[in-house]
C-alpha atoms as a PDB file:
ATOM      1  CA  UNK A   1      17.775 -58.249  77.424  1.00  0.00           C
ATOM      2  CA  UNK A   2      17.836 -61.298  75.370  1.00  0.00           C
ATOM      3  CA  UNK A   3      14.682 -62.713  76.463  1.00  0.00           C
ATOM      4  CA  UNK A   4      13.081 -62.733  73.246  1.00  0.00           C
ATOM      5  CA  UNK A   5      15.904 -65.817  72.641  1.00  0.00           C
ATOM      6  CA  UNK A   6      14.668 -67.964  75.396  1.00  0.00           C
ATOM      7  CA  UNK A   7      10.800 -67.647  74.941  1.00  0.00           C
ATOM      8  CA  UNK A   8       9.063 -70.262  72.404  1.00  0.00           C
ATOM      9  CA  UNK A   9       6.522 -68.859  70.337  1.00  0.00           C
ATOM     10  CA  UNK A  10       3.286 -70.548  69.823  1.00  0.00           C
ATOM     11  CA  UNK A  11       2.381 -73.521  68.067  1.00  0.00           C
ATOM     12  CA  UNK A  12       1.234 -72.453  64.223  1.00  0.00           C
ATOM     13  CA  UNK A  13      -1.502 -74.123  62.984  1.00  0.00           C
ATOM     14  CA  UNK A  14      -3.137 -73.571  59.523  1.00  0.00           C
ATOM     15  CA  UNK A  15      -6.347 -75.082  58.762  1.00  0.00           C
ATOM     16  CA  UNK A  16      -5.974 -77.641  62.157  1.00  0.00           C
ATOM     17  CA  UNK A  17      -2.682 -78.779  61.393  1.00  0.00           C
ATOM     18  CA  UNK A  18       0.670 -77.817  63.367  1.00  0.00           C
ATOM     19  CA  UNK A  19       3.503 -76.857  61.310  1.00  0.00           C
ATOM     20  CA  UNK A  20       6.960 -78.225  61.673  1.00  0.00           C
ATOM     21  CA  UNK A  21       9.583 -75.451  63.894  1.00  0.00           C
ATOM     22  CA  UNK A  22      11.894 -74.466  61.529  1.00  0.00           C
ATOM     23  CA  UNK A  23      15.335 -76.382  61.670  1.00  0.00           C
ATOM     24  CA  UNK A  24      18.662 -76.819  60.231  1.00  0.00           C
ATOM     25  CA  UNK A  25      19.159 -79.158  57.444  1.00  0.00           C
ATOM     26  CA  UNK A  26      21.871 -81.251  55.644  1.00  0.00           C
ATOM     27  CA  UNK A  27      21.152 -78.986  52.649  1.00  0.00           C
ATOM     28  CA  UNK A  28      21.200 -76.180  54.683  1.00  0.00           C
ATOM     29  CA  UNK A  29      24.471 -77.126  56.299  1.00  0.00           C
ATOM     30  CA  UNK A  30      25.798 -77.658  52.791  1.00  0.00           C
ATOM     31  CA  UNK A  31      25.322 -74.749  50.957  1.00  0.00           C
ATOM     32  CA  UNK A  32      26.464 -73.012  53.781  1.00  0.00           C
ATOM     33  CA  UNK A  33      29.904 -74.819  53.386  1.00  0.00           C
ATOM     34  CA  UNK A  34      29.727 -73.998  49.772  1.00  0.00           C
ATOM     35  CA  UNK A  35      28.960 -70.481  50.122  1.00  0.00           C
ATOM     36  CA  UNK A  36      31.168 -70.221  53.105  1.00  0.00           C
ATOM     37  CA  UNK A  37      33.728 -72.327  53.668  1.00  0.00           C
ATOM     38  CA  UNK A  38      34.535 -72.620  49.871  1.00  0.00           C
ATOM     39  CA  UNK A  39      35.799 -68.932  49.499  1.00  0.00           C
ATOM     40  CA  UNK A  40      37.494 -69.074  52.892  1.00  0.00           C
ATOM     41  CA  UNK A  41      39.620 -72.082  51.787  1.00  0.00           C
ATOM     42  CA  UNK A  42      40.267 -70.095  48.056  1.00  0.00           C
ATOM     43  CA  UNK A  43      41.352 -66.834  50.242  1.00  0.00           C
ATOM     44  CA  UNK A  44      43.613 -69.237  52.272  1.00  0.00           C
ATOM     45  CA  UNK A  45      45.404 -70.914  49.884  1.00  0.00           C
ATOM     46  CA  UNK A  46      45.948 -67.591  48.151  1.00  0.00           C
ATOM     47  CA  UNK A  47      48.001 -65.891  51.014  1.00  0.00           C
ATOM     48  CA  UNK A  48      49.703 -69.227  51.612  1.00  0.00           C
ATOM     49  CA  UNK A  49      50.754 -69.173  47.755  1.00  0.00           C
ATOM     50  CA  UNK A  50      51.963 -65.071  47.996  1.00  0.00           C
ATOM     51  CA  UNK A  51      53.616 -65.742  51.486  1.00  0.00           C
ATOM     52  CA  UNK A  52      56.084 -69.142  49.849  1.00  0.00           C
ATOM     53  CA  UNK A  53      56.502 -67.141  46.653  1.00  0.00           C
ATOM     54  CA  UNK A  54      57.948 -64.000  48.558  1.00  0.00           C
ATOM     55  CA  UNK A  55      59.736 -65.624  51.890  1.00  0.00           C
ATOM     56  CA  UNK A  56      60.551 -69.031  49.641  1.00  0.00           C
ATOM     57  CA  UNK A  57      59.220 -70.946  52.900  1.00  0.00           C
ATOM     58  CA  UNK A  58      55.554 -72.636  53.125  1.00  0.00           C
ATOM     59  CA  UNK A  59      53.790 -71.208  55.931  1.00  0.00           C
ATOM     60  CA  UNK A  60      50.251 -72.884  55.421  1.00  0.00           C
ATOM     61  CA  UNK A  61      49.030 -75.753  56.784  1.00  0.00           C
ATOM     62  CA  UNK A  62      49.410 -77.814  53.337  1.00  0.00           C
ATOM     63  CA  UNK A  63      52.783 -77.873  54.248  1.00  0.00           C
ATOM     64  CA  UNK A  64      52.352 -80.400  56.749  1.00  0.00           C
ATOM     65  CA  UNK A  65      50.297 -83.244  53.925  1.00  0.00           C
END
């Protein structure tokens, strides 16, 4: 079923020269924190902010620092 994972496809070559595989980058890696992880962080420290103001108790893990 997934066998179209496992097989390599072959070698491109334009004009006699073999292009690079595509691969994951450091710039890559960090816009994908910024797009990502960024607005996951914002979300958490949101809901830890609501949860103190209505129980009076932090409940995130900033607590701990």
């Amino acid at each position: 079923m997934l066998n179209f994972l496992s097989t390599r496809r072959k070698n491109q070559t334009v004009m006699g020269h073999r292009l690079e595989e595509p691969r994951l980058t450091l710039w890559a890696l960090g816009w994908g924190l910024v797009y990502l992880g960024l607005p996951v962080l914002a979300l958490s420290l949101m809901v830890d902010a609501v949860i103190g103001h209505i129980t009076g108790s932090c409940a995130g893990l900033w607590c701990w620092l």
